[in-house]
C-alpha atoms as a PDB file:
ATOM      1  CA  UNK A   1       7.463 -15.728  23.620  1.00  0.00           C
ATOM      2  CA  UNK A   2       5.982 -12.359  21.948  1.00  0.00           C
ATOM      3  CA  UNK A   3       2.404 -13.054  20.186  1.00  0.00           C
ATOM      4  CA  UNK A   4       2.866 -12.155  16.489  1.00  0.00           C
ATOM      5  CA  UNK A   5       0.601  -9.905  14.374  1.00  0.00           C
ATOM      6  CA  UNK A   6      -0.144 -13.169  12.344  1.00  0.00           C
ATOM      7  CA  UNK A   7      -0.946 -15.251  15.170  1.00  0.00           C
ATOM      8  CA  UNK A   8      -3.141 -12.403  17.191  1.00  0.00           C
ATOM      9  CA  UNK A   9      -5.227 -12.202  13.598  1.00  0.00           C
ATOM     10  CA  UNK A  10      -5.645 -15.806  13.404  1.00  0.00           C
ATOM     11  CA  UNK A  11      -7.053 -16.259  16.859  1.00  0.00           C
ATOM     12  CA  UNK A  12      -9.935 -13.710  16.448  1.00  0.00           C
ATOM     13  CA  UNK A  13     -10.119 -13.526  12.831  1.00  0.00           C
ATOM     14  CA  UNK A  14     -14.112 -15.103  13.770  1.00  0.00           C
ATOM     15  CA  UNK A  15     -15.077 -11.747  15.571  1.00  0.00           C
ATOM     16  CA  UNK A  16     -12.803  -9.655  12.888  1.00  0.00           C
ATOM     17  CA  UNK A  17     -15.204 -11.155   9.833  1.00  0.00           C
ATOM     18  CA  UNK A  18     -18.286 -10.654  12.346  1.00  0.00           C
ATOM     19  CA  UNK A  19     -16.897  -6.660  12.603  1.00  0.00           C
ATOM     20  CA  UNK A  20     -16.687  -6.021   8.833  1.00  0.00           C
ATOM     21  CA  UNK A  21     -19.667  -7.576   8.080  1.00  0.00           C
ATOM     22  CA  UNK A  22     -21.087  -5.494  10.932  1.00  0.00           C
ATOM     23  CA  UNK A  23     -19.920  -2.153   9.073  1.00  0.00           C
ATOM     24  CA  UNK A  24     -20.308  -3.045   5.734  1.00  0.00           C
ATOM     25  CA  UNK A  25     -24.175  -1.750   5.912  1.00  0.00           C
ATOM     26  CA  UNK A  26     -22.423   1.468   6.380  1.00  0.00           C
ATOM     27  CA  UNK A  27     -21.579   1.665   2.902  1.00  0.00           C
ATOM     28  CA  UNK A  28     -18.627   3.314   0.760  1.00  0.00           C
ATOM     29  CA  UNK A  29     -19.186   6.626   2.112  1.00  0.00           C
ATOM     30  CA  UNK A  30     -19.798   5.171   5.780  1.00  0.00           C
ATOM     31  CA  UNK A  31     -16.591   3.409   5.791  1.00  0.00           C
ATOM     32  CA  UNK A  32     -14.414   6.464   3.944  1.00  0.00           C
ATOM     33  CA  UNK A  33     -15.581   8.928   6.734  1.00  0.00           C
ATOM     34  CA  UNK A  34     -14.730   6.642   9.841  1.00  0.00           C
ATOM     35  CA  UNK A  35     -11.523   5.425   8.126  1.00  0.00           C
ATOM     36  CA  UNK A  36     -10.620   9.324   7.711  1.00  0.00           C
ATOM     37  CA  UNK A  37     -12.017   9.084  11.884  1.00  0.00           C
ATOM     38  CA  UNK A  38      -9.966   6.967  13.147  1.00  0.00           C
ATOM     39  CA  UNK A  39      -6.826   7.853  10.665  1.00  0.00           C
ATOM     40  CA  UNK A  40      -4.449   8.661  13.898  1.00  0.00           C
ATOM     41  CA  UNK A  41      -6.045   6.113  15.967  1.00  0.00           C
ATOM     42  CA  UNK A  42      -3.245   4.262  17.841  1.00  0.00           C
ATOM     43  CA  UNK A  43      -2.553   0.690  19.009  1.00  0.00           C
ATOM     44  CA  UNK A  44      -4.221  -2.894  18.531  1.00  0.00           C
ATOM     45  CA  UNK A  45      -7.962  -0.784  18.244  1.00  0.00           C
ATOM     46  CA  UNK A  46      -6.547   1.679  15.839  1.00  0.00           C
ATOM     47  CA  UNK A  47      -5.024  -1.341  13.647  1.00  0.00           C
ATOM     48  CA  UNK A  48      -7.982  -3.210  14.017  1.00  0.00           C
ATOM     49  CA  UNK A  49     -10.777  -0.474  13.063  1.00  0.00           C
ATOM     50  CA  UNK A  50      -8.652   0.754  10.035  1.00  0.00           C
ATOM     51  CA  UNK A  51      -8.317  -3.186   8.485  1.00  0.00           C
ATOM     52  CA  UNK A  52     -12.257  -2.932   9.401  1.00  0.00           C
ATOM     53  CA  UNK A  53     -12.852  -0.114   7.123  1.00  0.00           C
ATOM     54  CA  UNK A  54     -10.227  -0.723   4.416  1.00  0.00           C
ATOM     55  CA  UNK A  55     -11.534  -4.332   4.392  1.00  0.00           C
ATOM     56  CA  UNK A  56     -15.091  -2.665   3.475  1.00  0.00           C
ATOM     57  CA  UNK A  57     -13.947  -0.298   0.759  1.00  0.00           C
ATOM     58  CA  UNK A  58     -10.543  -2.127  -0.847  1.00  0.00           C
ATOM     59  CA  UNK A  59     -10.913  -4.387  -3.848  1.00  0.00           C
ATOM     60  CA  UNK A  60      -9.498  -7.094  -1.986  1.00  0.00           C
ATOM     61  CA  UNK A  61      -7.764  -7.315   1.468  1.00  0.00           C
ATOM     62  CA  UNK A  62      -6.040 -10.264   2.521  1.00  0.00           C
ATOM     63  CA  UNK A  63      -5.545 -11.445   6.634  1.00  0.00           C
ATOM     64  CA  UNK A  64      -3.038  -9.983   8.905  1.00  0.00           C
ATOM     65  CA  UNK A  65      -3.011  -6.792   7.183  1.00  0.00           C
ATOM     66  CA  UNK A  66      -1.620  -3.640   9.628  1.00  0.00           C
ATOM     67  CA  UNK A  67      -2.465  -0.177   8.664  1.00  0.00           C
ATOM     68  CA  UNK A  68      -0.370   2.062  11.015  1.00  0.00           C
ATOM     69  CA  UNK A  69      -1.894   5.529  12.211  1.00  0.00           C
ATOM     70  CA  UNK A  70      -1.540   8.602   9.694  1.00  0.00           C
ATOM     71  CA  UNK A  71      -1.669   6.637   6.585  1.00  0.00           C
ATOM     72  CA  UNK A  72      -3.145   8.095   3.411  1.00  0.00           C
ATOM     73  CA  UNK A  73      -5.417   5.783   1.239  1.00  0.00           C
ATOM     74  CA  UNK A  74      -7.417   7.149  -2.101  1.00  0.00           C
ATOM     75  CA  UNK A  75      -9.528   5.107  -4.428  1.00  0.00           C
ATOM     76  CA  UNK A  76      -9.253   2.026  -2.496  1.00  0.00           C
ATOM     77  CA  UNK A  77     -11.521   0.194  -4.460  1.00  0.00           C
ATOM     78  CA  UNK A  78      -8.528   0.220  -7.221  1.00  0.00           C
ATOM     79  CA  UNK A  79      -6.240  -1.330  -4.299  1.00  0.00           C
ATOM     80  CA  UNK A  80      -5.772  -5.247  -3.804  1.00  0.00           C
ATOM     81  CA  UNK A  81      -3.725  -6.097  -0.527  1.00  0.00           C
ATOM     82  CA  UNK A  82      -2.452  -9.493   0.253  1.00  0.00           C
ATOM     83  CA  UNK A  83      -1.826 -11.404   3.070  1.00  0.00           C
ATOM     84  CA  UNK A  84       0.689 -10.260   6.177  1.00  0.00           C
ATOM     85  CA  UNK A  85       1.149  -6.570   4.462  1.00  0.00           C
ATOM     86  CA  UNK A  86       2.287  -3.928   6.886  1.00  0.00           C
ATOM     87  CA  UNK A  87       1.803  -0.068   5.937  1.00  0.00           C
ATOM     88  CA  UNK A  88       3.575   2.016   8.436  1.00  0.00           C
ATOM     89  CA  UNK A  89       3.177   6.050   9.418  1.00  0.00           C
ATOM     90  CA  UNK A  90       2.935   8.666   7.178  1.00  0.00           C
ATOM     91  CA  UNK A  91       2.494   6.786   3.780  1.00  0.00           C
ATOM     92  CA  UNK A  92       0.403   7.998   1.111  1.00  0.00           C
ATOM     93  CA  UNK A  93      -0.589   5.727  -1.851  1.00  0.00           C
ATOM     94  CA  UNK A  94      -3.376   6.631  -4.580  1.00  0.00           C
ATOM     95  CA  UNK A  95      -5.322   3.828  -6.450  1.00  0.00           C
ATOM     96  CA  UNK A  96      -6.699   5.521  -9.384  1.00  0.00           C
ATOM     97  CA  UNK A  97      -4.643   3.615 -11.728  1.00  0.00           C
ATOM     98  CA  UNK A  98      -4.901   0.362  -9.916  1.00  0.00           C
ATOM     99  CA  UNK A  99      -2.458  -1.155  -7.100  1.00  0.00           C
ATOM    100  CA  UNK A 100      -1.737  -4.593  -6.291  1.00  0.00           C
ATOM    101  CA  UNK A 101       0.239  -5.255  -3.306  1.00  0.00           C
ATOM    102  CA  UNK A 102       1.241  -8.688  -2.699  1.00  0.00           C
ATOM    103  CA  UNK A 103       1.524 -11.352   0.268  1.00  0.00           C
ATOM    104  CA  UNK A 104       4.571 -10.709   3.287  1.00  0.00           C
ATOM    105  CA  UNK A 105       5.169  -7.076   1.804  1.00  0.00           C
ATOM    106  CA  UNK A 106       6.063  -4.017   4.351  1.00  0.00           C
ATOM    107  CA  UNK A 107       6.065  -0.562   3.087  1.00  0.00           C
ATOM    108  CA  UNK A 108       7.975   1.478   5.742  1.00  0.00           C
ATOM    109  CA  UNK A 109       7.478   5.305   7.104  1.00  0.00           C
ATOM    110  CA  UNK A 110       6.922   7.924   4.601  1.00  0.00           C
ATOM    111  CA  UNK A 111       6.585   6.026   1.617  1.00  0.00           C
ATOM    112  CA  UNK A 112       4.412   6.864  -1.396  1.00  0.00           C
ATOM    113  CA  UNK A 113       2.745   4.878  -4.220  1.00  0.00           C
ATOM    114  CA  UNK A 114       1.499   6.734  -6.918  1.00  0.00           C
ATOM    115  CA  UNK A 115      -0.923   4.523 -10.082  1.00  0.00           C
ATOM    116  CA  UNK A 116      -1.238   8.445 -12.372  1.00  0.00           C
ATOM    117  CA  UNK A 117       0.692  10.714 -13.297  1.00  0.00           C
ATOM    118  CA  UNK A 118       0.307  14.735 -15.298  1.00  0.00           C
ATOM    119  CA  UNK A 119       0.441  15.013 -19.084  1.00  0.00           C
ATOM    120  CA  UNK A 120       2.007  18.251 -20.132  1.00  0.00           C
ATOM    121  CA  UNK A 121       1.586  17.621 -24.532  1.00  0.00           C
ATOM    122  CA  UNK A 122      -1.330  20.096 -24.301  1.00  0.00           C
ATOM    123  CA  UNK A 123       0.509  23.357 -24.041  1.00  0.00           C
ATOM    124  CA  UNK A 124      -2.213  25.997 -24.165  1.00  0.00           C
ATOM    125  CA  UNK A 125      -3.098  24.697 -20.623  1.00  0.00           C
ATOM    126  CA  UNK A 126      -0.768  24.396 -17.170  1.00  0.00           C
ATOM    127  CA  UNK A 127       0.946  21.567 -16.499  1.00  0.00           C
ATOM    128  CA  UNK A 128      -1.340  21.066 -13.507  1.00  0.00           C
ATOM    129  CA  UNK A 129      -4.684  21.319 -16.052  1.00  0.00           C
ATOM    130  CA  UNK A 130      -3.176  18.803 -18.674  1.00  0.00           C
ATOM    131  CA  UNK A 131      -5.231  14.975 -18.281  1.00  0.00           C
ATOM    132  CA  UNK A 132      -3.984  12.493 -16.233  1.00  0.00           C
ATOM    133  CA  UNK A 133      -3.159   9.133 -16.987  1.00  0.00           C
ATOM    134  CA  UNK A 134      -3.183   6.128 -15.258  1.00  0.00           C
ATOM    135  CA  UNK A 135      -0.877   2.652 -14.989  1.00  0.00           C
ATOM    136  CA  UNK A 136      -1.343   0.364 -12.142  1.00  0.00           C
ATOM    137  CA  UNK A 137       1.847  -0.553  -9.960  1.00  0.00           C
ATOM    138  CA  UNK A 138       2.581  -4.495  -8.787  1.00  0.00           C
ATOM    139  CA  UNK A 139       3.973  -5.180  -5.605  1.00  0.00           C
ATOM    140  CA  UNK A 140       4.750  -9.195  -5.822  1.00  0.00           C
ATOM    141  CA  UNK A 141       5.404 -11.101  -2.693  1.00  0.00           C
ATOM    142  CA  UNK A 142       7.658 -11.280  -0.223  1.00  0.00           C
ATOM    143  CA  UNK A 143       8.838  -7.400  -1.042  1.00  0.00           C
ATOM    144  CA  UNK A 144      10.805  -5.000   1.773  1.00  0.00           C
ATOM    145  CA  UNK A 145       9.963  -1.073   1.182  1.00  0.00           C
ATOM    146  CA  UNK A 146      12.561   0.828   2.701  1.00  0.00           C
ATOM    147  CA  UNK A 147      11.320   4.718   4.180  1.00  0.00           C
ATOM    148  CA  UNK A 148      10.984   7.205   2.231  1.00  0.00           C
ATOM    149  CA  UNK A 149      10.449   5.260  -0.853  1.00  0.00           C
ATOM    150  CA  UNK A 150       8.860   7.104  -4.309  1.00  0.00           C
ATOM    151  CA  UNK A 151       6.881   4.196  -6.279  1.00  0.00           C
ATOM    152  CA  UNK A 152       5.717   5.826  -9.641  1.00  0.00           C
ATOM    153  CA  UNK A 153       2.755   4.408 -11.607  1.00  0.00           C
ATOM    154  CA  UNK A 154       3.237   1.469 -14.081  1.00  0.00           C
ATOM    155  CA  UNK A 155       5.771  -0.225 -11.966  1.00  0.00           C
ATOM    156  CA  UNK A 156       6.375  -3.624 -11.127  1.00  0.00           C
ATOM    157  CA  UNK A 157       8.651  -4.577  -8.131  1.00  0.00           C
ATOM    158  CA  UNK A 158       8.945  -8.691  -8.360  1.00  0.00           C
ATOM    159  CA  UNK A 159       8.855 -11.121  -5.485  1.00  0.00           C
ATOM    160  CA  UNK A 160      12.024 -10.717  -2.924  1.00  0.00           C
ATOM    161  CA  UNK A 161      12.964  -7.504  -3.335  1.00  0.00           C
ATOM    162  CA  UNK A 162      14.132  -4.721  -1.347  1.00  0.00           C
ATOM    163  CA  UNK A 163      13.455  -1.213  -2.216  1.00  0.00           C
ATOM    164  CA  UNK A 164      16.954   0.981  -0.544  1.00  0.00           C
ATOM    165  CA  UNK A 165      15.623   3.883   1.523  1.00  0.00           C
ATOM    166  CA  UNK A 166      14.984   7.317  -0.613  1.00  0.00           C
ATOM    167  CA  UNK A 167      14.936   5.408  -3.634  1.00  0.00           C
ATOM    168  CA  UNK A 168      12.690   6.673  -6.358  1.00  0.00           C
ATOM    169  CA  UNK A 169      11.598   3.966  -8.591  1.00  0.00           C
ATOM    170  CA  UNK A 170       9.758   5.021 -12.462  1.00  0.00           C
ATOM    171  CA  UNK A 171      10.940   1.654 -14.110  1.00  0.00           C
ATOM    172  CA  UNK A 172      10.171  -1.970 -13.359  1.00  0.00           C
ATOM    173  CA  UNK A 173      12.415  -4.650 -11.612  1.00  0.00           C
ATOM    174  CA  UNK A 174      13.025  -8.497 -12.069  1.00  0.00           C
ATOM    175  CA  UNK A 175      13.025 -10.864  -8.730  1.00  0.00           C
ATOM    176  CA  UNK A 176      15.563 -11.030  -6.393  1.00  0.00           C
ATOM    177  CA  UNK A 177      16.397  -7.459  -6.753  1.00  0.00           C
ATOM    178  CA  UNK A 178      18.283  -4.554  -4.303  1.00  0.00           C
ATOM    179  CA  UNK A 179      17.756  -1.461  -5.849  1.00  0.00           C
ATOM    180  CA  UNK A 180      18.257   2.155  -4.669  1.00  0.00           C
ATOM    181  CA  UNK A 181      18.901   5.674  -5.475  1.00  0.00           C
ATOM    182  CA  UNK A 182      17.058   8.187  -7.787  1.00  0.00           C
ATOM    183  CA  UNK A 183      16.028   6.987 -10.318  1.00  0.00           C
ATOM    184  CA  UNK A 184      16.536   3.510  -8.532  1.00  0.00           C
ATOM    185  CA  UNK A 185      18.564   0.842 -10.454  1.00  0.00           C
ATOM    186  CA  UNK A 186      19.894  -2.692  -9.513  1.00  0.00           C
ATOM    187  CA  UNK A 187      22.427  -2.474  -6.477  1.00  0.00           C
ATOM    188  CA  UNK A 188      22.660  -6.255  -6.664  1.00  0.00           C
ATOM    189  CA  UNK A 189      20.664  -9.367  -6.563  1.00  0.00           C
ATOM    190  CA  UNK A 190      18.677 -10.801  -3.251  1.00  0.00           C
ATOM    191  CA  UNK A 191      19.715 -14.439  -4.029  1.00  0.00           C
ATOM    192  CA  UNK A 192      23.423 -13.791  -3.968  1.00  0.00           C
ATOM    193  CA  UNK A 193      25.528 -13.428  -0.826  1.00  0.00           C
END
């Protein structure tokens, strides 16, 4: 029978609280510079070094949380994770506004999830110069992020729902949702057969 993630994180989670608290002296900065480190770090050390440092600078972190190599993280300590998340390759996601990412969520290859966005109203400037502005995005529970997914900032994806592959999502979504496609909209419901 193959070990699970969950179960390998319950059976040393002891020595996994004795390594954070072990790194925490290192501060903010500390933490930032050996989570940038070890960024492309592979297998079980890899995951285990990068929940380490993430645990140390994130608002909150749950257990069982897997952050694969080449992920992108900014102004963690505006991120909440929950419990059994999974973040795979090549994802970026910015805090500034605030993220909350629920329990049992995975957020597959190449996905982003973006809390600001530009102002253009002040035209004597570049789009680029205009302020930015800032709305946090909720990831409930029990969520599936297909790859390639575009989260913008003041969304809300509800508990069991699937985000379709290349979808690009700038509006909210109820439970129990499929949605897809740019901008994303309701394919159909995740309680119905």
């Amino acid at each position: 029978m193959k070990t699970t993630g969950r179960l390998q994180f319950a059976k040393y989670q002891g020595i996994i609280n004795i390594l954070v608290a072990i790194f925490k002296p290192f501060g903010k900065g500390g933490n930032y510079f050996l989570l940038r480190f070890f960024r492309n770090t592979n297998g079980i050390f890899g995951l285990l070094l990068r929940y380490i440092f993430v645990k140390n600078l994130a608002k909150k972190v749950g257990n069982n949380v897997s952050i694969q190599p080449n992920v992108f993280l900014y102004n963690l300590q505006n991120i909440q994770l929950g419990n059994n998340v999974s973040i795979h390759p090549m994802c970026y996601i910015e805090g500034a506004g605030g993220i909350d990412i629920g329990d049992d969520v995975s957020i597959a290859h190449g996905s982003s999830i973006l809390s600001t966005n530009h102002q253009w109203s002040n035209t004597e400037l570049a789009i680029k110069y205009n302020r930015e502005s800032f709305d946090k995005v909720c990831i409930e529970n029990d969520v599936w992020i297909g790859c390639g997914v575009r989260i913008l900032s003041g969304v809300t994806i509800s508990n069991r729902s699937v985000v379709a592959a290349g979808a690009v999502v700038n509006k909210s979504f109820d439970k129990f949702s499929l949605i897809g496609g740019v901008p994303a909209k309701i394919i159909k419901r995740t309680n119905e057969n």
